[in-house]
Protein backbone atom coordinates (compact mmCIF):
# COMPACT_ATOMS: atom_id res chain seq x y z
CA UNK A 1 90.98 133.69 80.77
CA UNK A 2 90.31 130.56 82.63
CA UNK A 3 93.26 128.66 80.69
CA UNK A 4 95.57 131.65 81.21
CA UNK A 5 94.88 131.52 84.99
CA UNK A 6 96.10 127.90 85.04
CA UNK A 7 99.68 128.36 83.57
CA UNK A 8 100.08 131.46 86.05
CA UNK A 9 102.01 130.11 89.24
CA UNK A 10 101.96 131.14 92.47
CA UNK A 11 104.48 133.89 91.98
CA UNK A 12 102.40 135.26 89.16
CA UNK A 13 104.77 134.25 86.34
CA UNK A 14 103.52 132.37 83.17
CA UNK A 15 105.31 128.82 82.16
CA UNK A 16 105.83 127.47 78.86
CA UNK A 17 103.33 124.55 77.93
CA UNK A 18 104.26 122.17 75.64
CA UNK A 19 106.92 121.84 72.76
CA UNK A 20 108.02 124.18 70.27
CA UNK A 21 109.04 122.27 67.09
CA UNK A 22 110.66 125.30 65.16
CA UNK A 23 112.72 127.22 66.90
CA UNK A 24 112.15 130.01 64.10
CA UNK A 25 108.52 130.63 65.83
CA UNK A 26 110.34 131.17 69.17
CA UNK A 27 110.99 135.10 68.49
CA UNK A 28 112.86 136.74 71.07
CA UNK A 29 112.11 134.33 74.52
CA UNK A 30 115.32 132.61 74.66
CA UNK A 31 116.00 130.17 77.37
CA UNK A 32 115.37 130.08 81.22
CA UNK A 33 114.18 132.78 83.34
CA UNK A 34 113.96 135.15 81.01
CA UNK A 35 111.99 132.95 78.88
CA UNK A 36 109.06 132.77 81.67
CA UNK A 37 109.51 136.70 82.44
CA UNK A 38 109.19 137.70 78.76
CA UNK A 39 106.11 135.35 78.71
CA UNK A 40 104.40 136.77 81.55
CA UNK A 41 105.16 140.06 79.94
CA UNK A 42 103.69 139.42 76.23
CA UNK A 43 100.39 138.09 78.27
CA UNK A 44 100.29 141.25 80.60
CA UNK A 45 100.06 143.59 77.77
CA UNK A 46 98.08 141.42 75.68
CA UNK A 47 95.18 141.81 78.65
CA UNK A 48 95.45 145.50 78.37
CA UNK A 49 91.95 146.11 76.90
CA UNK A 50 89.95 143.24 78.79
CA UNK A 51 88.41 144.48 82.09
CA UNK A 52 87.40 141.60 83.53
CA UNK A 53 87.69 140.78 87.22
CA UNK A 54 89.38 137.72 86.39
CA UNK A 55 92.26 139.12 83.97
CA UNK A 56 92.60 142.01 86.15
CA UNK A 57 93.56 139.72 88.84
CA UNK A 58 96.15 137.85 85.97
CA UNK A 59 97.61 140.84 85.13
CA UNK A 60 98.27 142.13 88.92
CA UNK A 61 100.15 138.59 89.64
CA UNK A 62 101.77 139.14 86.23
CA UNK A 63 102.88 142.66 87.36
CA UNK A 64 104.16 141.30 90.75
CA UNK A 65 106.17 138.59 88.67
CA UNK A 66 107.85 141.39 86.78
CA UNK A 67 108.71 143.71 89.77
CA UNK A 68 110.08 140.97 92.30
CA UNK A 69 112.17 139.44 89.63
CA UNK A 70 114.19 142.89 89.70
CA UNK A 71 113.54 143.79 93.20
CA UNK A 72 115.03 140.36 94.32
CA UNK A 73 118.18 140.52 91.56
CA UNK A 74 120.69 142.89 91.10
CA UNK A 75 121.19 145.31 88.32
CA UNK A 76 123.34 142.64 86.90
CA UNK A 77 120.13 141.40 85.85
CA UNK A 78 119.17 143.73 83.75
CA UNK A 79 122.67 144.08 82.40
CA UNK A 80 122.76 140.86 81.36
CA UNK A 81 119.43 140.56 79.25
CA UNK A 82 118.86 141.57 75.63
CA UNK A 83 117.52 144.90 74.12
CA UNK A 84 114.59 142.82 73.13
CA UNK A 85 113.53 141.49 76.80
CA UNK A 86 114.20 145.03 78.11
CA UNK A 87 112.04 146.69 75.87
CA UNK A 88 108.99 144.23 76.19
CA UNK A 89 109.24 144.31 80.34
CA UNK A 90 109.60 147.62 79.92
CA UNK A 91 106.69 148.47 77.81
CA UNK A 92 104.14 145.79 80.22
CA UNK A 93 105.42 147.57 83.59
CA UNK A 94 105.07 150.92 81.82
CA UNK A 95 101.32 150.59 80.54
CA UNK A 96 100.59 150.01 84.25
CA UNK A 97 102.80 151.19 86.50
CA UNK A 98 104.31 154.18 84.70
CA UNK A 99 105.60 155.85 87.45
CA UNK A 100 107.06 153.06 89.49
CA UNK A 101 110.67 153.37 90.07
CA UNK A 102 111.26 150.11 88.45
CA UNK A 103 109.74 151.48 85.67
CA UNK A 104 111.97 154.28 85.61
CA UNK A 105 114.95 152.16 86.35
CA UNK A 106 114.20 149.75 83.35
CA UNK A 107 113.49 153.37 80.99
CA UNK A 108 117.13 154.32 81.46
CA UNK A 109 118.72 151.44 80.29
């Protein structure tokens, strides 16, 4: 938890550390912002079942990483992103905040 807490940034999003020498092993990140949202995403819902104080507060700045990405960008946004990071956002806002408009939003698509 302690080494997850230092890649988090201030805005709650997770950044890439080091290189990646295969791009096979990359999966579905991609490149840019996208790359850091679908990050913070994978280590959201990989904290589901730890109740710690300290990953609860990791997963709430995760979750506000998620929703103020959308809430500051247009639906272009999420027009412009593949099935793959839709579904993973979608699934990490959804075991959380399943009733969040954003939520709902992100469902539709």
């Amino acid at each position: 938890i302690k080494y997850l807490q230092t890649k988090q940034n201030n805005y709650g999003c997770f950044r890439e550390d080091g290189k990646l020498f295969s791009s096979t092993m990359n999966g579905g990140l991609g490149k840019g912002k996208n790359k850091e949202l679908l990050l913070t995403a994978y280590v959201v819902t990989s904290l589901r079942t730890d109740n710690g104080s300290m990953a609860q507060i990791i997963r709430n700045k995760g979750l506000d990483c998620l929703t103020n990405y959308f809430v500051k960008n247009s639906e272009e946004t999420i027009a412009g992103m593949s099935n793959y990071s839709l579904a993973l956002i979608t699934y990490s806002l959804s075991l959380y905040q399943p009733n969040n408009p954003l939520t709902t939003l992100l469902q539709d698509q």
